[in-house]
N, C-alpha and C. Protein backbone atom coordinates (compact mmCIF):
# COMPACT_ATOMS: atom_id res chain seq x y z
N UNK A 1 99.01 100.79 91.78
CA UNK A 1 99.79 100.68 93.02
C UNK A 1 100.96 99.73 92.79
N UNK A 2 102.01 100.26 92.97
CA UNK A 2 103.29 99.52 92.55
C UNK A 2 103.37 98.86 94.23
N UNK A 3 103.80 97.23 94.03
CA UNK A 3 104.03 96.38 95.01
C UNK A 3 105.51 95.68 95.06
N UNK A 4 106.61 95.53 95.91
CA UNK A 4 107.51 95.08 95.77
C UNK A 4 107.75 93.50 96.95
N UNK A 5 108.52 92.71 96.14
CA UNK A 5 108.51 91.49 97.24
C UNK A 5 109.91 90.81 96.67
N UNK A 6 110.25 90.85 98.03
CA UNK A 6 112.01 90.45 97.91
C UNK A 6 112.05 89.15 98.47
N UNK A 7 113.05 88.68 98.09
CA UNK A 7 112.54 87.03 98.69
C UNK A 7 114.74 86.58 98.58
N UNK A 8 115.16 85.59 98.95
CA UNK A 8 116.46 84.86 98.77
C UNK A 8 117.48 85.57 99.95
N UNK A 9 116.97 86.27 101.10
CA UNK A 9 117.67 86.03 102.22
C UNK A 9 117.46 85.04 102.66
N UNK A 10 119.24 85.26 103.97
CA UNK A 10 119.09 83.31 104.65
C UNK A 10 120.63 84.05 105.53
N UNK A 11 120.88 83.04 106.07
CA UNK A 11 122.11 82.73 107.14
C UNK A 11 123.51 82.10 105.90
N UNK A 12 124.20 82.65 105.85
CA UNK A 12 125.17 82.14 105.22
C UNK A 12 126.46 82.63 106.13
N UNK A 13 127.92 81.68 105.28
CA UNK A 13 129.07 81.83 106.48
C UNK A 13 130.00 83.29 105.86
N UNK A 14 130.45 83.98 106.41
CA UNK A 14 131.37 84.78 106.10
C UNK A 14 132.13 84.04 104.91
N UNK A 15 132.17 84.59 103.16
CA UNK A 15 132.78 84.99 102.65
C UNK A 15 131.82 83.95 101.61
N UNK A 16 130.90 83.94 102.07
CA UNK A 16 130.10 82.78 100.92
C UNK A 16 129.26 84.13 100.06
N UNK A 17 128.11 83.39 100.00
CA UNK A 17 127.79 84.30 98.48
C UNK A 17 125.77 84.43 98.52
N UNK A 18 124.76 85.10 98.57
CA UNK A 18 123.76 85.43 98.28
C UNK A 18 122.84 85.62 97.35
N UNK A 19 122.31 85.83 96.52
CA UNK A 19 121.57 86.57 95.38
C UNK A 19 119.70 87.02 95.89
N UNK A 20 119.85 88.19 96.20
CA UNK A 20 118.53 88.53 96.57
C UNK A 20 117.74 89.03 95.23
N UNK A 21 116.29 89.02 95.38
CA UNK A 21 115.34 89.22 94.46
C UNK A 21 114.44 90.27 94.71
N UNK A 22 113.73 91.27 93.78
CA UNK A 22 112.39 91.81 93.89
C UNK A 22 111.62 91.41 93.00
N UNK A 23 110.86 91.40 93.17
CA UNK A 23 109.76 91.17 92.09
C UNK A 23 109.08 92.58 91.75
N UNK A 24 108.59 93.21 91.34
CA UNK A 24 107.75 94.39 91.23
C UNK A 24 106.75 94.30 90.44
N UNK A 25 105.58 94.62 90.58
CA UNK A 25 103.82 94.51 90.09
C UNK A 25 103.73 96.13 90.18
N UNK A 26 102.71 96.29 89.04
CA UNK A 26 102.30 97.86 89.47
C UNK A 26 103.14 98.76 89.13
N UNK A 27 104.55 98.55 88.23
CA UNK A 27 105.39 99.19 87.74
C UNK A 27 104.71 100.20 86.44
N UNK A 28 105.08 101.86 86.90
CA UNK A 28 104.61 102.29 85.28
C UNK A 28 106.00 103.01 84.41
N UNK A 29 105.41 103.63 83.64
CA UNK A 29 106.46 104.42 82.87
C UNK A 29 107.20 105.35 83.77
N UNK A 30 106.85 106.03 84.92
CA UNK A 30 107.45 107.02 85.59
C UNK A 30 108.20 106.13 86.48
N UNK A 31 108.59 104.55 86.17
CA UNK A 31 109.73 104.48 87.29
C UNK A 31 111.00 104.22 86.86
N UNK A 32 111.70 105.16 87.40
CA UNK A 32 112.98 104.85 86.69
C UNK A 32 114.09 104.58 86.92
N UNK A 33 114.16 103.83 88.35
CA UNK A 33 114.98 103.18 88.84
C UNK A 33 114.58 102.43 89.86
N UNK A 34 115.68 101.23 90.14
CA UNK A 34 115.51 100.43 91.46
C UNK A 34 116.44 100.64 92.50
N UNK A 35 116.35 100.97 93.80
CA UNK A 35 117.70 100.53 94.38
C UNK A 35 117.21 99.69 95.72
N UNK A 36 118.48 99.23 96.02
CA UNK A 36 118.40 98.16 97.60
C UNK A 36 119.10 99.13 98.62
N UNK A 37 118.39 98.61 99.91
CA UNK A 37 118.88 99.24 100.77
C UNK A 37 118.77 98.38 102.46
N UNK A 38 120.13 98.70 102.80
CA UNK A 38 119.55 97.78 103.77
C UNK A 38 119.65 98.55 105.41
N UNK A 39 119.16 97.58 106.14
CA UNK A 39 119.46 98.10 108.07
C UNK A 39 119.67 97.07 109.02
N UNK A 40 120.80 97.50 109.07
CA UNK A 40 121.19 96.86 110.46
C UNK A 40 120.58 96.59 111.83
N UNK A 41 120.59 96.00 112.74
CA UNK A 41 120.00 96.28 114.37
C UNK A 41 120.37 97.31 114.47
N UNK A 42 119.60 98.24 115.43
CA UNK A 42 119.89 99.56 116.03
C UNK A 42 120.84 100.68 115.78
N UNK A 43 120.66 100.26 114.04
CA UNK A 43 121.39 101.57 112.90
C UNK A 43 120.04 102.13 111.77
N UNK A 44 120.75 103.03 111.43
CA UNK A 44 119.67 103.69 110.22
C UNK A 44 119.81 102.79 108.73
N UNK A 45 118.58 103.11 108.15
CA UNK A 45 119.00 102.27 106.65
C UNK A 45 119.75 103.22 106.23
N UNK A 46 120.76 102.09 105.52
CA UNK A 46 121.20 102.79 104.45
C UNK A 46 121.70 102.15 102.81
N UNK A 47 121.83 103.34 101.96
CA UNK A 47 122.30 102.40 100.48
C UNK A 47 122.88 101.57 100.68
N UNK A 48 122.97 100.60 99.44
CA UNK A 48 123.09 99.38 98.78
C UNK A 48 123.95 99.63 97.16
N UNK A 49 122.65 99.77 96.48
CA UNK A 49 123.23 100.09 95.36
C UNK A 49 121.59 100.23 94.78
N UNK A 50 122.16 100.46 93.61
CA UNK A 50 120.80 101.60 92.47
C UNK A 50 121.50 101.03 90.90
N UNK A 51 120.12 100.85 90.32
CA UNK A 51 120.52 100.89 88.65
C UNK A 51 119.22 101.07 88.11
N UNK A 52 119.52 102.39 86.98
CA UNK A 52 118.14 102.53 86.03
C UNK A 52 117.60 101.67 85.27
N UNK A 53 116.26 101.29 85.34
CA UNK A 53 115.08 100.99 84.05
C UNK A 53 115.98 100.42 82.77
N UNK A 54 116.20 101.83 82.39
CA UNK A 54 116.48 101.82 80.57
C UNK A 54 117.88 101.46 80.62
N UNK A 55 119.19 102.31 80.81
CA UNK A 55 120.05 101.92 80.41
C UNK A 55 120.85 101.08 81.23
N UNK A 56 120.61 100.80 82.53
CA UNK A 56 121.22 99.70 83.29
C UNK A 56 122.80 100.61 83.88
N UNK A 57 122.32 101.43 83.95
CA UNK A 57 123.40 102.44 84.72
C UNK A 57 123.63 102.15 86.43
N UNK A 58 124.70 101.97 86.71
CA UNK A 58 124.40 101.53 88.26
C UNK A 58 125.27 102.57 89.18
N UNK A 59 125.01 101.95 90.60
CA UNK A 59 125.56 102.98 91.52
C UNK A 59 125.49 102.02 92.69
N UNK A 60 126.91 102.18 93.59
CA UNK A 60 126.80 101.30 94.96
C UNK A 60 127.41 102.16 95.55
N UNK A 61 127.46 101.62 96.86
CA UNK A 61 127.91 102.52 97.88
C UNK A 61 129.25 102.06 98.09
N UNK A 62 129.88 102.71 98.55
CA UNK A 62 131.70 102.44 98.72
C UNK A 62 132.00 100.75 99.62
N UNK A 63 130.90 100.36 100.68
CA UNK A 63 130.97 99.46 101.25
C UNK A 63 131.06 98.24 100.93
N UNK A 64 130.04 98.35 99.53
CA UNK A 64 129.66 96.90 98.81
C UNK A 64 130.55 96.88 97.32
N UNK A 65 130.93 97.74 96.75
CA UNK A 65 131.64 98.22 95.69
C UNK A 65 132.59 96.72 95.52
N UNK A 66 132.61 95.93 94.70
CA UNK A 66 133.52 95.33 94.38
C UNK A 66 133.26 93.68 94.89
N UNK A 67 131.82 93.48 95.27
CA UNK A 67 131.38 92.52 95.90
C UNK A 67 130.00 92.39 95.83
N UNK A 68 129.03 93.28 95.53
CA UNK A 68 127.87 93.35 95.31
C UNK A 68 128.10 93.47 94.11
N UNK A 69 126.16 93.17 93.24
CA UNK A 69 126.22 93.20 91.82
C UNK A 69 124.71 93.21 91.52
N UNK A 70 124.41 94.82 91.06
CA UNK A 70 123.09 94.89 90.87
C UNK A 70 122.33 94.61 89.96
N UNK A 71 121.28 94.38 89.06
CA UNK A 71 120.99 93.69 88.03
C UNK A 71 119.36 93.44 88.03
N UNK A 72 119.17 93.88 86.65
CA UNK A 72 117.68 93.96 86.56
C UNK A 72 117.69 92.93 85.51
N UNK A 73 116.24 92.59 85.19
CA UNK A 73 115.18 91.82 84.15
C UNK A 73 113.79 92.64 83.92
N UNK A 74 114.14 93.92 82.68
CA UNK A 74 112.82 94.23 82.29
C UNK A 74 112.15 93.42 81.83
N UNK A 75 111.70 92.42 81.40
CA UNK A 75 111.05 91.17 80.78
C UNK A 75 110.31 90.76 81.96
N UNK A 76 111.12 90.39 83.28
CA UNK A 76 110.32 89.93 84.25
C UNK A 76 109.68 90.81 85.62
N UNK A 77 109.99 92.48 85.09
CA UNK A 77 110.19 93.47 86.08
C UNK A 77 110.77 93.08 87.68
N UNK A 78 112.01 92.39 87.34
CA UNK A 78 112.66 91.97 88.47
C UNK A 78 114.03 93.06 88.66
N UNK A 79 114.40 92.77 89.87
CA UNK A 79 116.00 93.40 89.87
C UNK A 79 116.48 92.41 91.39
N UNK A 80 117.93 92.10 90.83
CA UNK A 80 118.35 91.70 91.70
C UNK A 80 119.33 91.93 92.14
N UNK A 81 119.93 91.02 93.70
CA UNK A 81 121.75 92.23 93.83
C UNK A 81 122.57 90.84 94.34
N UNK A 82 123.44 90.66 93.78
CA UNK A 82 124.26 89.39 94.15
C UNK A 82 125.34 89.84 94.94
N UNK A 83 125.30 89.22 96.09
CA UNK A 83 126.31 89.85 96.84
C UNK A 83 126.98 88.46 97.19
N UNK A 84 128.83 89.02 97.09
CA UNK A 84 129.67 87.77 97.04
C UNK A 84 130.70 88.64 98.08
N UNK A 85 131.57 87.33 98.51
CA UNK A 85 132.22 87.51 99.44
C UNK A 85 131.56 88.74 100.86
N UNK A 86 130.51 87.84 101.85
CA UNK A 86 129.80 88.38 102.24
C UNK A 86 130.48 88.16 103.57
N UNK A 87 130.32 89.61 104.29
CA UNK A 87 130.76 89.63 105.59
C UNK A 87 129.98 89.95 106.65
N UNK A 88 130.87 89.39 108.01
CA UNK A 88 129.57 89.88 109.31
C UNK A 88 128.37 91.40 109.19
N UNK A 89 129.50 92.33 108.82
CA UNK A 89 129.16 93.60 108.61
C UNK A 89 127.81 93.82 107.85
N UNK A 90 127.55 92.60 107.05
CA UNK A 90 126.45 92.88 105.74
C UNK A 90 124.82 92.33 106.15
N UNK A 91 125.03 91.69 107.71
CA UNK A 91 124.23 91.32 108.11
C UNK A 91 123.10 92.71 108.49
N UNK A 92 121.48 92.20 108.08
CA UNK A 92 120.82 93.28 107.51
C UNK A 92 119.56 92.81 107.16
N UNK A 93 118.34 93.43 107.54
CA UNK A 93 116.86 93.52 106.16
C UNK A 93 117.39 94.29 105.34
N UNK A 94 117.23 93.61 104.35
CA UNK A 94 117.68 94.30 102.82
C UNK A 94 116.16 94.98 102.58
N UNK A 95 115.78 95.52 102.03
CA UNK A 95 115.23 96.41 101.20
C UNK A 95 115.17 96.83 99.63
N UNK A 96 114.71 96.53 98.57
CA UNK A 96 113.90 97.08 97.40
C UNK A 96 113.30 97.97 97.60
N UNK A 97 113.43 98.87 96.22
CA UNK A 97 112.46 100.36 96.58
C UNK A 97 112.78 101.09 95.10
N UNK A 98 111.81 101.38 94.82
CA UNK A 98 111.23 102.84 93.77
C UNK A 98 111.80 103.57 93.52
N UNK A 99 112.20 104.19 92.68
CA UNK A 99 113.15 105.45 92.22
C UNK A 99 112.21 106.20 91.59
N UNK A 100 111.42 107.20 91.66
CA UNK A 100 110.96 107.57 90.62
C UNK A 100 111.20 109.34 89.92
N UNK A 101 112.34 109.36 90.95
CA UNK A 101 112.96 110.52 90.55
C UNK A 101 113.11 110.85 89.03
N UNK A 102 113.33 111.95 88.15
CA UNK A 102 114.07 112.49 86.88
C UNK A 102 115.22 111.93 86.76
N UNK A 103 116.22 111.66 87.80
CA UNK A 103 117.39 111.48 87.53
C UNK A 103 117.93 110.25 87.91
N UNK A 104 117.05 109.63 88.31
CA UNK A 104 117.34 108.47 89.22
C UNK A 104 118.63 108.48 89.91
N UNK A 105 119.26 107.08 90.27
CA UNK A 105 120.17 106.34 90.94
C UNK A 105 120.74 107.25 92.19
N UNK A 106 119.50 107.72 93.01
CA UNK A 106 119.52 108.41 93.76
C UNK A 106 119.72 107.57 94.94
N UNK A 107 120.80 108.01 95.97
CA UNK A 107 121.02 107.27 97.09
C UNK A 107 120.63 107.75 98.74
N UNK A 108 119.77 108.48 98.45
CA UNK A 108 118.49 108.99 99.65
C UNK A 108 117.70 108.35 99.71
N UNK A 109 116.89 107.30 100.93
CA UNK A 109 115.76 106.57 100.90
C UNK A 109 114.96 107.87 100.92
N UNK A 110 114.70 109.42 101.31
CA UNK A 110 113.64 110.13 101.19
C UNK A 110 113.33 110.28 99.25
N UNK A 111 113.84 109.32 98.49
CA UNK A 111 113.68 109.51 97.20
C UNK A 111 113.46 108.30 96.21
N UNK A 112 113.02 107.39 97.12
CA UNK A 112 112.15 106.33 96.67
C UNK A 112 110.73 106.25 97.73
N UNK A 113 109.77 105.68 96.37
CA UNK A 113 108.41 106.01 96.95
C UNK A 113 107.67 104.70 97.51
N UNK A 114 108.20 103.65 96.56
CA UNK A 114 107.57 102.20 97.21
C UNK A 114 108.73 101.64 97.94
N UNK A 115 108.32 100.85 98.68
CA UNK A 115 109.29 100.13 99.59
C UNK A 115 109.00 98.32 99.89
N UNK A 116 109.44 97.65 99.62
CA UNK A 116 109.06 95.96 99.59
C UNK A 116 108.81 95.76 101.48
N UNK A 117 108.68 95.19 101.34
CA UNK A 117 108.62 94.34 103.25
C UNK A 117 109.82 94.32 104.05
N UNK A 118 111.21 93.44 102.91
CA UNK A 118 112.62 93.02 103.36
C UNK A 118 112.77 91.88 103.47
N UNK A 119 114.10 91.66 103.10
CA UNK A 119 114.52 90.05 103.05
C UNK A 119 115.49 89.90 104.26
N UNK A 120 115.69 89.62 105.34
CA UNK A 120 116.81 89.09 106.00
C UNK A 120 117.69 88.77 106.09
N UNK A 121 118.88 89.29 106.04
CA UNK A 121 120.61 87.86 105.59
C UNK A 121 121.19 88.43 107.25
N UNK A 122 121.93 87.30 107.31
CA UNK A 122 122.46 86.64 108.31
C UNK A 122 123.99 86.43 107.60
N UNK A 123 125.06 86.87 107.73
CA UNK A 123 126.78 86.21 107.82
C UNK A 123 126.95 86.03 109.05
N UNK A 124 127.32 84.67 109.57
CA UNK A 124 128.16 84.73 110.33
C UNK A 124 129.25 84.74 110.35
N UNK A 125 130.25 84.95 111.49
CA UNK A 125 131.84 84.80 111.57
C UNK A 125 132.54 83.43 111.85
């Protein structure tokens, strides 16, 4: 049973800077990617960004592109997403989650299978 636990949300000010964490337990050979995802109050989740296992191939969504920064540790089966220059907009439970698609860096939550709890961030204005 693959388990995920995200931890390094918090309240920070518009244009400061974050680094969230997963941890993952229970990881096997069939997983082959990570991605984050987050939700707003009284919106749908949605992508973040995605990067494979093996070759560290990534993928973000147009929103975070150029300010987020996704990043794994096979050694510690971690992945993390550093998000800089952070705005009201990004306020959110973030989300970790499973890829275990063929092709990974898939940006459909109906295509990840584990899902962490969520970390919280807060920007204010």
């Amino acid at each position: 049973q693959v388990q995920l636990v995200e931890s390094g949300g918090g309240l920070v000010q518009a244009g400061g800077s974050l680094r969230l964490s997963c941890a993952v337990s229970g990881r096997s050979f069939s997983t082959n990617a990570m991605g984050w995802f987050r939700q707003a109050p009284g919106k749908e989740r949605e992508f973040v960004a995605t990067i494979m296992w093996g070759n560290g191939r990534t993928r973000y969504a147009d929103s975070v592109k150029g300010r987020f920064t996704i990043s794994r540790d096979n050694a510690k089966n971690a992945v993390y997403l550093q998000m800089n220059s952070l705005k009201p907009e990004d306020t959110a439970v973030y989300y970790c989650a499973v890829d275990q698609t063929a092709m990974g860096l898939q940006v459909v939550d109906a295509s990840y299978e584990y899902w962490g709890q969520g970390t919280e961030v807060t920007v204010s204005s």
